[in-house]
PDB file of N, CA and C in Angstrom:
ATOM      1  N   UNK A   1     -85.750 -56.791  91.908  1.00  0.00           N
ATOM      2  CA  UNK A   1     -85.477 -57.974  92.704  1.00  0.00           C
ATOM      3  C   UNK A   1     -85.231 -57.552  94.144  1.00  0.00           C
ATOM      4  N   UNK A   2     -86.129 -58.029  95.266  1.00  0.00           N
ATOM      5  CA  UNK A   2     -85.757 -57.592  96.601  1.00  0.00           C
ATOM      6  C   UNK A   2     -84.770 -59.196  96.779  1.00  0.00           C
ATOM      7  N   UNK A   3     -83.749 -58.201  97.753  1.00  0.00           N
ATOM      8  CA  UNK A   3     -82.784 -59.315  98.747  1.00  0.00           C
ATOM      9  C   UNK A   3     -83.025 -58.726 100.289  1.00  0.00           C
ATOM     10  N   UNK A   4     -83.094 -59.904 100.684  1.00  0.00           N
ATOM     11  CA  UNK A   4     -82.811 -59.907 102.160  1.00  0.00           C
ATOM     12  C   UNK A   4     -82.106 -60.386 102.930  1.00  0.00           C
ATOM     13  N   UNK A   5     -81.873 -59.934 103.986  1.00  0.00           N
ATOM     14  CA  UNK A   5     -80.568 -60.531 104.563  1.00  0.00           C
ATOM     15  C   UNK A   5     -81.211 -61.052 106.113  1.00  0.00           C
ATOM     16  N   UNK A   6     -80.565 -62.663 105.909  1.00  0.00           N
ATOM     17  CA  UNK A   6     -81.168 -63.363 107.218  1.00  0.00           C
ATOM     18  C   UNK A   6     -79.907 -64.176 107.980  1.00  0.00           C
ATOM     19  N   UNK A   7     -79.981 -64.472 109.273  1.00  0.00           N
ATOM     20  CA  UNK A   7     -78.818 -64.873 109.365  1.00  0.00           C
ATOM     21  C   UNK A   7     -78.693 -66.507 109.052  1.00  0.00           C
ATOM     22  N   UNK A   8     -77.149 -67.393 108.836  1.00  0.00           N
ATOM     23  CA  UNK A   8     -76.838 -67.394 108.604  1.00  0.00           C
ATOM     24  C   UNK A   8     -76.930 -69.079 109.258  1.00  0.00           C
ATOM     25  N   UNK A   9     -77.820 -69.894 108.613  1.00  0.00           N
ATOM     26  CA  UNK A   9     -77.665 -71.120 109.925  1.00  0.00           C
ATOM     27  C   UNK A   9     -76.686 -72.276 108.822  1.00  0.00           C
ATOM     28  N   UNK A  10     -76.114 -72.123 108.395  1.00  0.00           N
ATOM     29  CA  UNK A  10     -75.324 -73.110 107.497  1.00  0.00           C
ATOM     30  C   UNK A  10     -75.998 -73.491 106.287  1.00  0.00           C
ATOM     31  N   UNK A  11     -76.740 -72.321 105.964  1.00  0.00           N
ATOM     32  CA  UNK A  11     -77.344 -72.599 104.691  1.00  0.00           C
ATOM     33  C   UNK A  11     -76.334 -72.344 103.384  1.00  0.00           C
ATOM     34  N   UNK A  12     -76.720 -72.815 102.317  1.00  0.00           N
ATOM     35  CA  UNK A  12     -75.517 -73.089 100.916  1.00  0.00           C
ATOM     36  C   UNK A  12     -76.018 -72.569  99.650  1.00  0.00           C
ATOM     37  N   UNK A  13     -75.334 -71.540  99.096  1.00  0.00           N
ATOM     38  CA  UNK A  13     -76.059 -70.762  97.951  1.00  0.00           C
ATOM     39  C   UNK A  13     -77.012 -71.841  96.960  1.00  0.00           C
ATOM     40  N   UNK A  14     -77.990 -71.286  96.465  1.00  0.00           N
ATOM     41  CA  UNK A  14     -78.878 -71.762  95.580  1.00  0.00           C
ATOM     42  C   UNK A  14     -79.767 -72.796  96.740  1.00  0.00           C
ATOM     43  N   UNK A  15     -79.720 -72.666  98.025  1.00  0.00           N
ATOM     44  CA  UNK A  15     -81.034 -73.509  98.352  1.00  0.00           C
ATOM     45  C   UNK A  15     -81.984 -72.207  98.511  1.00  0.00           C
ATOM     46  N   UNK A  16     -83.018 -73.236  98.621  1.00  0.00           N
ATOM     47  CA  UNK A  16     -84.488 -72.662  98.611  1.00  0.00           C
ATOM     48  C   UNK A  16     -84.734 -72.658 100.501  1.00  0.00           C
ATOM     49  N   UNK A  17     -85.625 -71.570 101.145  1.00  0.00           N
ATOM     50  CA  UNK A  17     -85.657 -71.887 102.441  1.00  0.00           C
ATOM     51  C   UNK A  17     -87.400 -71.074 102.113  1.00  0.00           C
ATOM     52  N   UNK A  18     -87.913 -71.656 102.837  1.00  0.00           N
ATOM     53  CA  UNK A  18     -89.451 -71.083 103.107  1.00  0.00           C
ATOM     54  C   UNK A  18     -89.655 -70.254 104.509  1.00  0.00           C
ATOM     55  N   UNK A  19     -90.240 -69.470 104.362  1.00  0.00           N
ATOM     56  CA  UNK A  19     -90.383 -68.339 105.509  1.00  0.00           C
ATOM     57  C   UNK A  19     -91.451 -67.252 105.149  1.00  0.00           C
ATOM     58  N   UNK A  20     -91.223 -66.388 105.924  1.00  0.00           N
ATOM     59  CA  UNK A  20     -92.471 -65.583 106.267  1.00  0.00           C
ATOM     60  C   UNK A  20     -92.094 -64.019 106.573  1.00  0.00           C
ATOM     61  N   UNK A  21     -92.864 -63.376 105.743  1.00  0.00           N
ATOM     62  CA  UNK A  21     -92.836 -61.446 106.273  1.00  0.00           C
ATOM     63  C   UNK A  21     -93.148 -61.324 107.557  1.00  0.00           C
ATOM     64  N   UNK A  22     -92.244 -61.281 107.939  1.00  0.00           N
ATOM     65  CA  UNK A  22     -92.536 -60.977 109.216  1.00  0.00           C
ATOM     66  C   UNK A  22     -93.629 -59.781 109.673  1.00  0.00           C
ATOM     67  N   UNK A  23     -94.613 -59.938 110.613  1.00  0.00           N
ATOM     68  CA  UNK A  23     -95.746 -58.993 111.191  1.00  0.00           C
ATOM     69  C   UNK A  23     -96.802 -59.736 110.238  1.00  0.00           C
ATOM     70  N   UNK A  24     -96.842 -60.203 109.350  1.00  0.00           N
ATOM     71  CA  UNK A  24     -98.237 -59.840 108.454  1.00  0.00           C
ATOM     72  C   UNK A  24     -98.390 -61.708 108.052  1.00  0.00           C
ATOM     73  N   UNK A  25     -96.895 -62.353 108.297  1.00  0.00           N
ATOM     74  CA  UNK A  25     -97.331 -63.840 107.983  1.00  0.00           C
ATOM     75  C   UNK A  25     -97.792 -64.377 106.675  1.00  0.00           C
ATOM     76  N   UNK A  26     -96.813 -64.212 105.602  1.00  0.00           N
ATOM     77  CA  UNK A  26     -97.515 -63.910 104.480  1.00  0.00           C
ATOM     78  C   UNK A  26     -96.137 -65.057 103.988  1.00  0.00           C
ATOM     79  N   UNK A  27     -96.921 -66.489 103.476  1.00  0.00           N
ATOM     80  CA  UNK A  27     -95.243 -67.063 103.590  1.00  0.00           C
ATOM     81  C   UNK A  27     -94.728 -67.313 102.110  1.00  0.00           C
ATOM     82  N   UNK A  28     -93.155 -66.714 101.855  1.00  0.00           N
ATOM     83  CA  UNK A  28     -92.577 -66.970 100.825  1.00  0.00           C
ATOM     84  C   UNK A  28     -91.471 -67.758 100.756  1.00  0.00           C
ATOM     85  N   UNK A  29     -90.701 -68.124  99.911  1.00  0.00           N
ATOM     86  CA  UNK A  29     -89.898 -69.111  99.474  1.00  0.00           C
ATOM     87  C   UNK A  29     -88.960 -68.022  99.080  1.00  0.00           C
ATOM     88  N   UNK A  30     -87.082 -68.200  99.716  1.00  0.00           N
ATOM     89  CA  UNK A  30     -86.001 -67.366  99.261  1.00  0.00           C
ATOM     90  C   UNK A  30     -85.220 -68.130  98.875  1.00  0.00           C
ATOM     91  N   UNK A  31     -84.420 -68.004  97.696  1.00  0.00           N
ATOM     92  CA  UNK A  31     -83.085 -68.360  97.080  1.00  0.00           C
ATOM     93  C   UNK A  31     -82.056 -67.830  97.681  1.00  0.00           C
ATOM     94  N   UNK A  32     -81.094 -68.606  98.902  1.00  0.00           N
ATOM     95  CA  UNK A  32     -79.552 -68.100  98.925  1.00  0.00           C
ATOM     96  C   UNK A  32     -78.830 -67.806  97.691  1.00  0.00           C
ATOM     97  N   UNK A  33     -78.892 -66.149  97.574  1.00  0.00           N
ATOM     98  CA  UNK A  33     -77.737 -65.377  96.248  1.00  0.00           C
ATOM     99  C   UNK A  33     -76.404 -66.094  96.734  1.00  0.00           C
ATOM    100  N   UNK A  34     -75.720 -65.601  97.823  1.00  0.00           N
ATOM    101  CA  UNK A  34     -74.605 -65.487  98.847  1.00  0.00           C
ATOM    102  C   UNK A  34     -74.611 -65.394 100.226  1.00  0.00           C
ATOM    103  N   UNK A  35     -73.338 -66.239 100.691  1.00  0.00           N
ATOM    104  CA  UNK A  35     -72.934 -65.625 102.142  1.00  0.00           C
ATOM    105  C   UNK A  35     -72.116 -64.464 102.409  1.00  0.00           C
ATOM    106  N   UNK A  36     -73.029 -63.588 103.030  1.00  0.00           N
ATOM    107  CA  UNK A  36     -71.656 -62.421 103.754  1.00  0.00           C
ATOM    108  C   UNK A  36     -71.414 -62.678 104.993  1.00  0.00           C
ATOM    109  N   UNK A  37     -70.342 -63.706 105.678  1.00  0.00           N
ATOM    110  CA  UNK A  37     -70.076 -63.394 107.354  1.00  0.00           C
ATOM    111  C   UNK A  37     -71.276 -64.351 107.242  1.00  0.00           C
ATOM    112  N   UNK A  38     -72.089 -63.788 109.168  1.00  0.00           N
ATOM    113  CA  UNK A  38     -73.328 -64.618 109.309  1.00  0.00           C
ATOM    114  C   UNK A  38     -74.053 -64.333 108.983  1.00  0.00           C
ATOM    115  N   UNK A  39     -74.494 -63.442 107.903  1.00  0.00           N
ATOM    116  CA  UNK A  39     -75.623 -63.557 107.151  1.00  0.00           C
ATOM    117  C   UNK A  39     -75.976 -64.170 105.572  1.00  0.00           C
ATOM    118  N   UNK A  40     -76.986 -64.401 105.316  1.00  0.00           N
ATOM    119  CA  UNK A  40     -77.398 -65.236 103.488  1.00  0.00           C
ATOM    120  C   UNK A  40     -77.977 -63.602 103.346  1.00  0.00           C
ATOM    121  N   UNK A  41     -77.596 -63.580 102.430  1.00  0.00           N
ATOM    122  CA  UNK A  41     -78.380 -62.889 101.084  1.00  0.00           C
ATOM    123  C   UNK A  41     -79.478 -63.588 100.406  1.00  0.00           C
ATOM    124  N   UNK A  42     -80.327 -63.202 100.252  1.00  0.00           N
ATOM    125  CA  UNK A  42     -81.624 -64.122 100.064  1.00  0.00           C
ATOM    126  C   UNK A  42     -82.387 -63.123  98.432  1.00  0.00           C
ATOM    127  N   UNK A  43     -82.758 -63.879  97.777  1.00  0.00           N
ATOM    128  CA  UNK A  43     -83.606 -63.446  97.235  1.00  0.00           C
ATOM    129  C   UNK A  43     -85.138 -63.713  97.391  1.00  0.00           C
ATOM    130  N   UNK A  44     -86.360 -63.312  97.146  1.00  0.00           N
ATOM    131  CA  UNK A  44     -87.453 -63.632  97.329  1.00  0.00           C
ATOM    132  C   UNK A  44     -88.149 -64.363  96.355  1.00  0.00           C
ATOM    133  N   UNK A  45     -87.829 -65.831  96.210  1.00  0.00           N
ATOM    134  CA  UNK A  45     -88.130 -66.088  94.776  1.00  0.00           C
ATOM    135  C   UNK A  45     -89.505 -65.662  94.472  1.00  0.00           C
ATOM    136  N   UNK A  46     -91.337 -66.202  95.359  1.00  0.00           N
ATOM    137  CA  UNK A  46     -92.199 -65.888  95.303  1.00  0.00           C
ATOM    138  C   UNK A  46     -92.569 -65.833  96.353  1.00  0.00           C
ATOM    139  N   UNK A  47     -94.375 -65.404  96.405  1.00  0.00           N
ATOM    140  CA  UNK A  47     -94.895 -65.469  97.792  1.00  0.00           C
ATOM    141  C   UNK A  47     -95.665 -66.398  96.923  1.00  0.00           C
ATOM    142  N   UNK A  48     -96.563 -67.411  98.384  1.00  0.00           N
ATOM    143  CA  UNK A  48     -96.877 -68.969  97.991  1.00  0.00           C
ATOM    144  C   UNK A  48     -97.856 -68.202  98.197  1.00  0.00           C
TER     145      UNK A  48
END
């Protein structure tokens, strides 16, 4: 399971946020695990 850590715009564990690998534009969908501070912990649910 990759996590990533993004910061932190008032997002709330278990939402879904859509985004992108950065450089290559390749867009996936992350699950907030947790907040640490200003960052989410993200999981990568898939790439679309």
């Amino acid at each position: 399971m990759s996590e990533v850590k993004i910061p932190n715009k008032n997002y709330s564990v278990g939402q879904k946020i859509s985004g992108y690998i950065s450089n290559v534009l390749i867009p996936i969908e992350l699950i907030v695990l947790r907040i640490e501070g200003d960052k989410a912990i993200c999981k990568i649910d898939y790439i679309i």
